[in-house]
Protein backbone atom coordinates (compact mmCIF):
# COMPACT_ATOMS: atom_id res chain seq x y z
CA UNK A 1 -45.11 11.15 -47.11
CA UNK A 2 -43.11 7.90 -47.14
CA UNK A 3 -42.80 6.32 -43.78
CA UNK A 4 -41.24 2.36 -43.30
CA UNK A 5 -41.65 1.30 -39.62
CA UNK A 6 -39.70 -1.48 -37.44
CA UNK A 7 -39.76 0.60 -34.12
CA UNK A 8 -42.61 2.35 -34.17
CA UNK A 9 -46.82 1.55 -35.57
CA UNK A 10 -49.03 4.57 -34.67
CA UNK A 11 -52.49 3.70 -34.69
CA UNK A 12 -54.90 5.54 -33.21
CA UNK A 13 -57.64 2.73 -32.32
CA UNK A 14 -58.13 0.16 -29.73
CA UNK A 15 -56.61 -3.20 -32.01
CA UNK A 16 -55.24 -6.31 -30.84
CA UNK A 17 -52.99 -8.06 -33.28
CA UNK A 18 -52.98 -12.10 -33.59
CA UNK A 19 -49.35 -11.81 -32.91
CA UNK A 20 -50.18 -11.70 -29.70
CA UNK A 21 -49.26 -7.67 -28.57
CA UNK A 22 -51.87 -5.01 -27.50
CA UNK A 23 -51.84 -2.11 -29.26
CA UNK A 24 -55.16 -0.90 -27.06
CA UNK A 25 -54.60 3.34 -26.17
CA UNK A 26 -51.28 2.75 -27.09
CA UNK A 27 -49.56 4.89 -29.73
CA UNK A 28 -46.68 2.80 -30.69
CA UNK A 29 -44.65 -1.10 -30.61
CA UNK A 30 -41.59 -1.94 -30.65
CA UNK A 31 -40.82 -4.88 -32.58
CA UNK A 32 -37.45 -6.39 -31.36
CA UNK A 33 -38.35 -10.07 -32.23
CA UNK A 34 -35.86 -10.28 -34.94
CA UNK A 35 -32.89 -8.47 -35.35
CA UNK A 36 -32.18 -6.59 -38.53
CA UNK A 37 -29.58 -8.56 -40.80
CA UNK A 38 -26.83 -6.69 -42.53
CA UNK A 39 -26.34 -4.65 -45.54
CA UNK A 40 -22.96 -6.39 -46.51
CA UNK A 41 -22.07 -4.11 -49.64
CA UNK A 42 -21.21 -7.57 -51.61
CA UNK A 43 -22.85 -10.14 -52.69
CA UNK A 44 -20.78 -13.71 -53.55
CA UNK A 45 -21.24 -16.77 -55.91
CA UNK A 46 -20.41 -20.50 -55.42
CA UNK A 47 -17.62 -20.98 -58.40
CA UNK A 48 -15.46 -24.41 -58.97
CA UNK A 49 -15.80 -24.93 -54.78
CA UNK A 50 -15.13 -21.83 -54.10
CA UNK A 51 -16.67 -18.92 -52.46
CA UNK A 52 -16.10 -15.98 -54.61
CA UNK A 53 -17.07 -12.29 -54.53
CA UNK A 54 -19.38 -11.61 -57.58
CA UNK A 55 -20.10 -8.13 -56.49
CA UNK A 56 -18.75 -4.95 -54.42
CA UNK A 57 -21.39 -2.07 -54.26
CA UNK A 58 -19.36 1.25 -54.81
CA UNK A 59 -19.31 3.37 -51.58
CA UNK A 60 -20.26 0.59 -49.16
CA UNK A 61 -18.87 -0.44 -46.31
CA UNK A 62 -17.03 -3.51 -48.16
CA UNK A 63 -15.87 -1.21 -50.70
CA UNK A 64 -13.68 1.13 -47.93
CA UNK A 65 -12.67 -1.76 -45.95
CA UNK A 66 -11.04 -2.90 -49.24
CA UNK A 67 -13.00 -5.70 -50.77
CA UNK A 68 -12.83 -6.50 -54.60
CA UNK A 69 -14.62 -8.59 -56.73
CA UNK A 70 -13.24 -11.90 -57.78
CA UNK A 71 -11.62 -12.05 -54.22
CA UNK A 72 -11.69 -15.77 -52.74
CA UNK A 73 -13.19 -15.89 -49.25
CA UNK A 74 -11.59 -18.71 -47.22
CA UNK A 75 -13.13 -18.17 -43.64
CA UNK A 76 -15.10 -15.00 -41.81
CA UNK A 77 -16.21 -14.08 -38.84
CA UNK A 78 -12.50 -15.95 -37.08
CA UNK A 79 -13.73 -19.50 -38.08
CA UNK A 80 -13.08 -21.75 -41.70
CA UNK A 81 -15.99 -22.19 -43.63
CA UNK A 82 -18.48 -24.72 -42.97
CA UNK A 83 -18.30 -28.04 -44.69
CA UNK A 84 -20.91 -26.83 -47.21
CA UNK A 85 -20.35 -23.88 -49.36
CA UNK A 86 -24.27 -23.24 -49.35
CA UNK A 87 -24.20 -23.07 -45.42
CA UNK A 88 -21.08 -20.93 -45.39
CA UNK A 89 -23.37 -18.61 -47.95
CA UNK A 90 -26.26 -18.62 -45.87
CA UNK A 91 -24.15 -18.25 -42.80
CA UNK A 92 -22.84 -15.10 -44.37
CA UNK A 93 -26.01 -13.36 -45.72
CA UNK A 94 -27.32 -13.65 -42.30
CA UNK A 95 -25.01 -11.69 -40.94
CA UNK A 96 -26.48 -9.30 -38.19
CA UNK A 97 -26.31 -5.52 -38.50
CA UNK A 98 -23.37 -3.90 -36.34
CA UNK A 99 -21.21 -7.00 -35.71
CA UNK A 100 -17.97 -7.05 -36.90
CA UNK A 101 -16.83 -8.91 -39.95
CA UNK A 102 -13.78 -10.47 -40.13
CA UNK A 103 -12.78 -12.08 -43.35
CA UNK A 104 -9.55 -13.98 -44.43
CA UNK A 105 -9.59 -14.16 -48.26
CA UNK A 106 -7.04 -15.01 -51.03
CA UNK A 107 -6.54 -12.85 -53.87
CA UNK A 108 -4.07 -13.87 -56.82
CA UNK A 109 -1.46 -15.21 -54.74
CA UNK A 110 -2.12 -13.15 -51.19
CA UNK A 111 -3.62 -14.27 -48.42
CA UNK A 112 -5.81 -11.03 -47.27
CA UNK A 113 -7.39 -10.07 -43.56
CA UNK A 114 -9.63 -7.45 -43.40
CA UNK A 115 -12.78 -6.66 -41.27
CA UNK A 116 -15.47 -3.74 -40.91
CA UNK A 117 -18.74 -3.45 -39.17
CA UNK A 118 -21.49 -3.48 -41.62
CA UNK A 119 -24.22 -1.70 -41.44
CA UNK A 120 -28.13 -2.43 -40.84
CA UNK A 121 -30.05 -2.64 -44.04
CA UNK A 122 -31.93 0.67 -44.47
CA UNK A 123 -35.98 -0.15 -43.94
CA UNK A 124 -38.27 -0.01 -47.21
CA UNK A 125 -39.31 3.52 -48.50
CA UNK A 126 -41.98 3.62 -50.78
CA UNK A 127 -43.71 6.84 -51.96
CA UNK A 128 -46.93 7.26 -50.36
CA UNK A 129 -46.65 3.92 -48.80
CA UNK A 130 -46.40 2.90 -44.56
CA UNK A 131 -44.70 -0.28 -44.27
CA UNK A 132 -45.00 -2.45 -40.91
CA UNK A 133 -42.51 -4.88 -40.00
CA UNK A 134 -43.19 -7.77 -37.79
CA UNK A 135 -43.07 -11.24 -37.88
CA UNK A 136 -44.36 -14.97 -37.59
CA UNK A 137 -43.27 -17.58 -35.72
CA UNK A 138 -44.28 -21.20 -37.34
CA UNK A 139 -45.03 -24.15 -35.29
CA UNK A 140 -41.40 -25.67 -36.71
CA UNK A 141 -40.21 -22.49 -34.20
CA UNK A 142 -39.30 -20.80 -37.70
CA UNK A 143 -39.53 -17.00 -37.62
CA UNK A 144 -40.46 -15.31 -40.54
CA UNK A 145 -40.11 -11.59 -41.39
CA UNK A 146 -43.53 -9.84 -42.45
CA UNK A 147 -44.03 -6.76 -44.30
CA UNK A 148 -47.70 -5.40 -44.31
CA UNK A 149 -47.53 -2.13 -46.64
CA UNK A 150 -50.66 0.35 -47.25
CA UNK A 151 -51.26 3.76 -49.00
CA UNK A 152 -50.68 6.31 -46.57
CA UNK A 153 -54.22 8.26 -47.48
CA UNK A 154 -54.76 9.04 -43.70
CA UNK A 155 -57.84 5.72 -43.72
CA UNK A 156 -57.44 3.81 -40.49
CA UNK A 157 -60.26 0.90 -41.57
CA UNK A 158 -59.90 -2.38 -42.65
CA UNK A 159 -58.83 -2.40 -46.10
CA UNK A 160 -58.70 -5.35 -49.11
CA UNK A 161 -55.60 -7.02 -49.08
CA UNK A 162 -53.11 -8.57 -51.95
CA UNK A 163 -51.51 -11.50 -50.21
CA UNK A 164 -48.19 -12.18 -52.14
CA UNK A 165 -46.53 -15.79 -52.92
CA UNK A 166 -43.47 -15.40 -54.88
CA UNK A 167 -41.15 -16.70 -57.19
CA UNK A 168 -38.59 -19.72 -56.53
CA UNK A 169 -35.73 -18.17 -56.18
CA UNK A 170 -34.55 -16.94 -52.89
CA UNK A 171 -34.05 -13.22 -51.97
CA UNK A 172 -35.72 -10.43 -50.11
CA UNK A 173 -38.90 -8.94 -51.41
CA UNK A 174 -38.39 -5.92 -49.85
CA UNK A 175 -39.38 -3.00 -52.13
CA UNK A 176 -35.97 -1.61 -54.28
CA UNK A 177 -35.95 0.77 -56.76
CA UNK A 178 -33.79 -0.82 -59.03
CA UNK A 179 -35.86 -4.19 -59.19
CA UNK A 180 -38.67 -4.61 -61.51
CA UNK A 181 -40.65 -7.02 -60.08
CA UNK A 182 -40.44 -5.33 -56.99
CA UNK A 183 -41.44 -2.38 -58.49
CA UNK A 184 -44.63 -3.95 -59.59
CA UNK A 185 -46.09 -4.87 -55.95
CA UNK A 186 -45.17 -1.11 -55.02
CA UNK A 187 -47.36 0.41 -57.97
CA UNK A 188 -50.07 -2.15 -57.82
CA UNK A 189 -51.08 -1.37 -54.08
CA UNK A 190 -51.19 2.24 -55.16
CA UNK A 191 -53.60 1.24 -57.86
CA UNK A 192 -55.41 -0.67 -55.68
CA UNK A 193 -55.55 0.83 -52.27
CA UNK A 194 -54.90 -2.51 -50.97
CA UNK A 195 -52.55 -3.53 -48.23
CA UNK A 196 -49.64 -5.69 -49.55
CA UNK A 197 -48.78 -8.73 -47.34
CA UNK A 198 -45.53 -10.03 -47.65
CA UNK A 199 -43.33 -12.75 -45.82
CA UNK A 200 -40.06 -12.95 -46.12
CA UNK A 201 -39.00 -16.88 -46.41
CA UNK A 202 -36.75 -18.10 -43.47
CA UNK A 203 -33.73 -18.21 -46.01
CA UNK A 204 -33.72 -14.29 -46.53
CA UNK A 205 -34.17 -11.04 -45.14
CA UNK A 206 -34.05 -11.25 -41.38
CA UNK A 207 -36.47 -14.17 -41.28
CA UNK A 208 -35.18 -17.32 -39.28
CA UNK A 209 -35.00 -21.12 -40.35
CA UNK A 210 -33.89 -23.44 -43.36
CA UNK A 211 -32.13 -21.88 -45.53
CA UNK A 212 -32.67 -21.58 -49.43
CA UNK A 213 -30.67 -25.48 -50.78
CA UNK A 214 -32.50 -26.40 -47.29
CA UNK A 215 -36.21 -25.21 -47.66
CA UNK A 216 -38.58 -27.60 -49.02
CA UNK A 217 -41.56 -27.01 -51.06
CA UNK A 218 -44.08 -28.44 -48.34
CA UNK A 219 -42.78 -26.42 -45.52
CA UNK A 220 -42.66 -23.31 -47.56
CA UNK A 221 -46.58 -23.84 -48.30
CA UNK A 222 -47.11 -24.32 -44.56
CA UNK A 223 -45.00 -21.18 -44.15
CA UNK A 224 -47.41 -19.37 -46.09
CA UNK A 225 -50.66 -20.80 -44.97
CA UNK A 226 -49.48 -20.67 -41.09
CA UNK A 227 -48.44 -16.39 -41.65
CA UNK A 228 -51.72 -16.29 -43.97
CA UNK A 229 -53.84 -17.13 -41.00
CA UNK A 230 -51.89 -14.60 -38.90
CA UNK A 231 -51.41 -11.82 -41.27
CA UNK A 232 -54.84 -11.84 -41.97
CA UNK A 233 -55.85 -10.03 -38.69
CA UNK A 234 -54.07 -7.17 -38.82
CA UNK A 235 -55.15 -4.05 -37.93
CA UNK A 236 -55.61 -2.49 -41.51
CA UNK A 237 -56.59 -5.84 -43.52
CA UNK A 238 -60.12 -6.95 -44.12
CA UNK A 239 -59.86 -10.80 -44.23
CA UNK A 240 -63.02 -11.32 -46.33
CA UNK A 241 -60.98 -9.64 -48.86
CA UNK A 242 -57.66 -10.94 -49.49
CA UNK A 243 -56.60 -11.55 -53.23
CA UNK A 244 -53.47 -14.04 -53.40
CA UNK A 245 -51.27 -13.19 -55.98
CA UNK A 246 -48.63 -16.00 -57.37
CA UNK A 247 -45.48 -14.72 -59.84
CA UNK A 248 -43.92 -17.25 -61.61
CA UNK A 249 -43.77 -20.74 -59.62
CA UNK A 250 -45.28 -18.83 -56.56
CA UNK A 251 -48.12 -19.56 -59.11
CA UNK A 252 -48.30 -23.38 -58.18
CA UNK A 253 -47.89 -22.33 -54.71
CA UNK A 254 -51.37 -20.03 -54.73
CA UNK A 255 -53.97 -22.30 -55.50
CA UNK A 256 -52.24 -24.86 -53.14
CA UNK A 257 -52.74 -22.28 -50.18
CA UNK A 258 -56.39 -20.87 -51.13
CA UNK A 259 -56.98 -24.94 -51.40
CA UNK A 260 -55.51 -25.71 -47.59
CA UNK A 261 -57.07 -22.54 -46.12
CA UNK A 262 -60.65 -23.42 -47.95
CA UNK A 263 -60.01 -26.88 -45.84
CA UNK A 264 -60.47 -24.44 -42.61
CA UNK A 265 -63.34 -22.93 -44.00
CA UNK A 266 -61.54 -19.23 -45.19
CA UNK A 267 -62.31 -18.04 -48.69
CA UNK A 268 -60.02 -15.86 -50.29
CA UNK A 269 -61.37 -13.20 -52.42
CA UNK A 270 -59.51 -14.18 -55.43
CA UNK A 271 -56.54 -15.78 -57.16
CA UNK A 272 -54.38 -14.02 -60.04
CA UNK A 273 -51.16 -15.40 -61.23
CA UNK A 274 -49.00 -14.87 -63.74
CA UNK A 275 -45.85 -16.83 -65.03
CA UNK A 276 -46.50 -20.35 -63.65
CA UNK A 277 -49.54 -22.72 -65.69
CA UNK A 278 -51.90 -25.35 -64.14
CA UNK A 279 -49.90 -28.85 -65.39
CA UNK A 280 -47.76 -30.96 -63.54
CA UNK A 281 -44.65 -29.91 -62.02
CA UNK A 282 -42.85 -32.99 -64.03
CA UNK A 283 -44.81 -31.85 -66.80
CA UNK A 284 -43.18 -28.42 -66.50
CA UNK A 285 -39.76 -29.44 -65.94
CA UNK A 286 -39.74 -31.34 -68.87
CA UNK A 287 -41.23 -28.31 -70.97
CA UNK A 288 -38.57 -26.44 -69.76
CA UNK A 289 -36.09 -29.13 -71.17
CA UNK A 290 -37.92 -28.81 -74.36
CA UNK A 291 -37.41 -25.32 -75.19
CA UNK A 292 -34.01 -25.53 -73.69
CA UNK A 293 -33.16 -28.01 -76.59
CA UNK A 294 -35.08 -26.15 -79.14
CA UNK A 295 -33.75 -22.51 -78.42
CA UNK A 296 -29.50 -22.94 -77.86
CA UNK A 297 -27.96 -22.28 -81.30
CA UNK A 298 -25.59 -25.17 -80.32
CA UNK A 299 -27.99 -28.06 -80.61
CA UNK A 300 -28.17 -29.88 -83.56
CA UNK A 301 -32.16 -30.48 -84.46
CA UNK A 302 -31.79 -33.70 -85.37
CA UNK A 303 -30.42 -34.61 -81.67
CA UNK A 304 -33.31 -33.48 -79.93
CA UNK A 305 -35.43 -36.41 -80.12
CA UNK A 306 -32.94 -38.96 -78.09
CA UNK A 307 -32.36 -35.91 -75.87
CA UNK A 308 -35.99 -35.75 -74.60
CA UNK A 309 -36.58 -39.61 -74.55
CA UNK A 310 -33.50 -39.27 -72.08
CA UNK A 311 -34.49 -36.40 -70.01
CA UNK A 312 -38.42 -38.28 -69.75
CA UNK A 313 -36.74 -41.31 -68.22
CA UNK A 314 -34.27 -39.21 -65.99
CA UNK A 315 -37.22 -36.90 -64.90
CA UNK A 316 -39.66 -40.24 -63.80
CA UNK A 317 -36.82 -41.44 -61.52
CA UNK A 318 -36.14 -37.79 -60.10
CA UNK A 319 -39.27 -36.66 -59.75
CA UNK A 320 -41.43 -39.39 -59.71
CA UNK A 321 -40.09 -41.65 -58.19
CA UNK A 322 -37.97 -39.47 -55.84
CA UNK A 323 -34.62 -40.66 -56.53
CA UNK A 324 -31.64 -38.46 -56.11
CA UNK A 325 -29.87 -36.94 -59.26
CA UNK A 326 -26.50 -38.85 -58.49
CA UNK A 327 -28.03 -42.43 -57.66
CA UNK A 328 -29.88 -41.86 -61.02
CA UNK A 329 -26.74 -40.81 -62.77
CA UNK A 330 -25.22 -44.34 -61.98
CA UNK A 331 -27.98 -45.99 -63.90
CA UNK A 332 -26.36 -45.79 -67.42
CA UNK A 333 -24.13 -43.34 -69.29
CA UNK A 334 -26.90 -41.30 -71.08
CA UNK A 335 -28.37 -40.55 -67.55
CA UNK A 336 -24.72 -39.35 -66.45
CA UNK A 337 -25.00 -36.91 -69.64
CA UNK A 338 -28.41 -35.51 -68.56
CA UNK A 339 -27.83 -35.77 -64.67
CA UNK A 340 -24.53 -32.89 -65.86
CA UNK A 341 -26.50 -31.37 -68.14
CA UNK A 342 -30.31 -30.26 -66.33
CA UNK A 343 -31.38 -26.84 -66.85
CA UNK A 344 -31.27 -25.06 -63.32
CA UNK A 345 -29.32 -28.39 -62.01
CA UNK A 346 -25.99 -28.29 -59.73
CA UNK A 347 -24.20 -30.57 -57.62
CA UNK A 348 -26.36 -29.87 -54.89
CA UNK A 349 -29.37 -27.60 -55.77
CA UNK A 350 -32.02 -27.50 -58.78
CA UNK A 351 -32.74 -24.03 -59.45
CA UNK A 352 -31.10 -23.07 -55.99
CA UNK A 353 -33.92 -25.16 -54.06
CA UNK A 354 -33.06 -28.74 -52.60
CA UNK A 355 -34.15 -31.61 -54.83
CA UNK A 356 -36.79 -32.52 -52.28
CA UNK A 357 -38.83 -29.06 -53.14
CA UNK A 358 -39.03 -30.46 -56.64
CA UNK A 359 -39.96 -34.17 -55.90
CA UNK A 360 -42.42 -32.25 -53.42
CA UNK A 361 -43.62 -29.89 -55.71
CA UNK A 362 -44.12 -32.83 -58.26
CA UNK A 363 -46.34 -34.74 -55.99
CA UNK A 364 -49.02 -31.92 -55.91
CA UNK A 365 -52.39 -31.87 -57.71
CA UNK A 366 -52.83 -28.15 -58.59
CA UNK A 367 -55.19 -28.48 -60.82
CA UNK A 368 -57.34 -30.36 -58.00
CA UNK A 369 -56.85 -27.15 -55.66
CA UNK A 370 -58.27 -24.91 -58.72
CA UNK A 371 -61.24 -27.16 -58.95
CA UNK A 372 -61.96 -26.72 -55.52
CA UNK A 373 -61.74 -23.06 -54.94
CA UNK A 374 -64.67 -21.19 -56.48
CA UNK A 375 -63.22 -18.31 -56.11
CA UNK A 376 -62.30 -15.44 -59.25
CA UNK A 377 -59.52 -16.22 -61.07
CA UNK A 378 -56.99 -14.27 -63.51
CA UNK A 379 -54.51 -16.11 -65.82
CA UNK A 380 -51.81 -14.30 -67.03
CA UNK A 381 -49.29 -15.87 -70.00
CA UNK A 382 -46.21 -13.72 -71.30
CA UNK A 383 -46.11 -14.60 -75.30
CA UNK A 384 -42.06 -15.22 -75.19
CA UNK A 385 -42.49 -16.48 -71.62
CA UNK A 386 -38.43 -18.43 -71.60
CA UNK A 387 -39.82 -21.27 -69.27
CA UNK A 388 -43.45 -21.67 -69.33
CA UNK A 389 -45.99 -22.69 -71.86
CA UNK A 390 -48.79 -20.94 -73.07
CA UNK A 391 -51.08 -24.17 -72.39
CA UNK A 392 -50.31 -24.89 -69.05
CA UNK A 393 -51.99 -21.00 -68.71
CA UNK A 394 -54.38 -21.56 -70.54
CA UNK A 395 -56.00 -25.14 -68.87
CA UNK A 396 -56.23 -22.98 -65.58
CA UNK A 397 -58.71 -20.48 -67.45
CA UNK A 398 -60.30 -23.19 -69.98
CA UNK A 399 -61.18 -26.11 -66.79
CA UNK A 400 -62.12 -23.43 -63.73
CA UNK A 401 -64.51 -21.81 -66.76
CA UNK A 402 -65.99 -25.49 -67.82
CA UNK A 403 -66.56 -26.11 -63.83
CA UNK A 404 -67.69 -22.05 -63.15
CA UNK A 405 -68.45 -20.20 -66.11
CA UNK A 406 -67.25 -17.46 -66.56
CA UNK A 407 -65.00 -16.90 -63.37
CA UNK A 408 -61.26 -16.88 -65.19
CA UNK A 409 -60.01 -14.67 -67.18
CA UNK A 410 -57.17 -15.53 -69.01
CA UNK A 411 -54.65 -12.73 -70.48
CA UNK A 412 -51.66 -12.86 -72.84
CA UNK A 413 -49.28 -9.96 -73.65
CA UNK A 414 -47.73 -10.28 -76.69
CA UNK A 415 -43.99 -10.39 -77.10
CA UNK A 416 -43.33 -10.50 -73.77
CA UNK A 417 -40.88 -12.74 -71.39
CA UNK A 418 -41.30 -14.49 -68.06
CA UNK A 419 -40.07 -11.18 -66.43
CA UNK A 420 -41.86 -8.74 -68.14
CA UNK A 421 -39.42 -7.47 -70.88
CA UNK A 422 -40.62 -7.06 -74.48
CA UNK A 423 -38.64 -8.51 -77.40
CA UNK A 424 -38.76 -8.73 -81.00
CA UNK A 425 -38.55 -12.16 -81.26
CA UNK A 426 -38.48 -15.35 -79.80
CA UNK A 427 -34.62 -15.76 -80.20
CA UNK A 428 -33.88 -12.65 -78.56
CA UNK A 429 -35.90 -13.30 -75.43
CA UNK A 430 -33.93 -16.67 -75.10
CA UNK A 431 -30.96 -15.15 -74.82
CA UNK A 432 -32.43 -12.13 -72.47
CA UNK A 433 -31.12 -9.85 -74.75
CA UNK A 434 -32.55 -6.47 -75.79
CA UNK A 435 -36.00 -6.55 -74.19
CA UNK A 436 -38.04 -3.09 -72.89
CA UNK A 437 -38.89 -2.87 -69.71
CA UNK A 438 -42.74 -3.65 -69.74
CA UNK A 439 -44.03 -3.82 -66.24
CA UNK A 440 -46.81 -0.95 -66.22
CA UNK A 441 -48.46 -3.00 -68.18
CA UNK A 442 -48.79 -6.21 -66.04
CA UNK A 443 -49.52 -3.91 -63.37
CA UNK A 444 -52.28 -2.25 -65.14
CA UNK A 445 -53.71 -5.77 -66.00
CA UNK A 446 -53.52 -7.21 -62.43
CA UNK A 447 -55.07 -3.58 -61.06
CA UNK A 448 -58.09 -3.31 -63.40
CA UNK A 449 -58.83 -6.96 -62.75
CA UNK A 450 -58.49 -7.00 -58.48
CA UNK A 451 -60.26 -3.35 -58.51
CA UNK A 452 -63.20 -5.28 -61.09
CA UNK A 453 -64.07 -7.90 -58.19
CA UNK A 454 -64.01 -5.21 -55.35
């Protein structure tokens, strides 16, 4: 049976959710707190100040009205563009279900008007899963989509929980098909017979608030803890037994939340992360400078050493001493050449976050939150991992085993990248090229280790 609910939760007990609605000798709910956002059949890209079409699905409602890829949008919905191209975007993914789109774009030469009515986008459906869709409001007056998923094997009890925290860029986690890492949630609460929790951020899905160059990393914590204490009650989660699970810098994030909800006296059941070490977040930015410089065919070896002594000083005044990327630019000529030349960097976002999450992020002492939780722990490092490093995996394991012995585990698959795919070598994974498709295997590793501490 698959089953995703937004208008309807059938339970057949007495419950009471924190959210505030009554679901005492009642059958169903009808969540109408935030309206569904659309399916727009395209997705765009910001390209020399310009807000371009990168993709038309085939068969969508963009398709039929005419849409192409490469197509320049100039204005939508009867007004210009907002000042920032990153608004505009946001403006534009938000775009609610059944209200018309009009769009003015330029194509070659040709100005173009067209419009349609896009769609809602269709609800989760997950084989053998029941997804519930509600939300959170914050105390910013935020609202942030949740998705609480569980095995549909007819069990109406409080269940064990996998609380997820995820990666940093922005995008649904809604369950597709065609994603791998969503893919991996799906089969792990099968393996489990745990209920997934997941909230959307307010930059995606039909959650409410800063959007993704806007959301910083302190309110996104506080996002997290403030649905974690919420979520938490539901209906069909036990919270005496809620795992949080970090992917990639959602890793930094996990330890940081058990840490700030251990401060309120909650213990989670356990922390597992994978794709996101215990060091510094300058620490990490400038390893991922490192094997920038080492892996591009381009650079010449003998360069690299100026290089880093340049990207160390740029990466003290950015993230250390919180200065913006521009000011710092000004300083001399060989910061101008680094300030263009950051991995993940733009003119106005570092790996599509605002600067701020980074100087934020920076400012954090993960490795004091993994001191403080005593709490079961599972590292896991990806051999040909593009970004991270195998030690700042390992010091999670190696310190929360000196302070608690034998509480960590630590894991590494062999060949693998930071999303899962196997490669033959080192070179290849660089350049994303020709990797297998190795999820099952995470999966398997995560399962066998949350069932082990049931």
């Amino acid at each position: 049976m698959r089953t995703s609910i937004i208008i309807k939760l059938t339970l057949p007990i007495c419950l009471y959710f924190a959210f505030g609605f009554n679901l005492c000798q009642s059958k169903s709910y009808s969540d109408q707190s935030l309206k569904r956002t659309a399916n727009l059949g395209f997705s765009t890209k910001i390209e020399q100040n310009k807000l371009i079409v990168s993709k038309v699905v085939d068969n969508s409602a963009a398709s039929h009205a005419g849409l192409l890829k490469g197509d320049n949008i100039r204005s939508f919905g009867l007004r210009p563009l907002a000042d920032s191209l990153l608004v505009a975007q946001s403006q534009l993914n938000k775009w609610q279900a059944g209200k018309t789109l009009s769009i003015k774009l330029q194509r070659k030469e040709n100005m173009i008007d067209l419009s349609y009515t896009p769609p809602a986008k269709e609800l989760e459906n997950i084989e053998g899963v029941n997804s519930y869709y509600s939300s959170v409001t914050t105390s910013q007056g935020h609202q942030l989509r949740t998705i609480v998923s569980v095995p549909d094997d007819g069990k109406t009890k409080k269940r064990p929980a996998l609380f997820f925290v995820q990666w940093v860029s922005c995008g649904s986690i809604e369950y597709n098909p065609k994603s791998p890492s969503r893919k991996i949630l799906a089969d792990l609460l099968k393996l489990t017979s745990r209920a997934l929790i997941r909230v959307e951020r307010s930059s995606d899905g039909d959650s409410i608030g800063p959007a993704c160059h806007e959301l910083d990393y302190d309110t996104e914590l506080d996002h997290y803890y403030q649905a974690f204490l919420k979520l938490a009650n539901h209906p069909q989660v036990d919270p005496a037994q809620i795992v949080i699970y970090g992917s990639s810098l959602g890793s930094t994030l996990a330890p940081l939340l058990a840490e700030k909800l251990l401060a309120d006296g909650i213990l989670v059941q356990g922390i597992m992360i994978q794709g996101g070490g215990g060091l510094t977040h300058t620490e990490r930015m400038l390893a991922f400078e490192r094997v920038y410089l080492e892996r591009r065919p381009e650079v010449d070896p003998e360069t690299i050493h100026q290089q880093m002594n340049d990207r160390i000083q740029f990466q003290v005044e950015y993230l250390i001493k919180s200065r913006h990327p521009d000011a710092i630019a000004k300083d001399s000529d060989a910061m101008r050449k680094v300030r263009n030349n950051i991995l993940g960097m733009d003119q106005f976002t570092h790996y599509g976050r605002p600067y701020a999450w980074h100087q934020q992020a920076a400012k954090q002492n993960v490795l004091k939150a993994w001191h403080k939780i005593s709490r079961p722990v599972l590292v896991v490092f990806n051999q040909f991992d593009q970004f991270e490093t195998r030690h700042g995996h390992q010091i999670i394991a190696h310190m929360v085993n000196r302070w608690r012995p034998n509480t960590a585990k630590y894991v590494e698959q062999s060949k693998v990248g930071h999303g899962n795919y196997r490669y033959e070598n080192i070179e290849q994974a660089y350049k994303f090229e020709n990797g297998n498709n190795v999820t099952q295997e995470l999966v398997k590793i995560l399962a066998d280790w949350t069932n082990s501490i049931q």
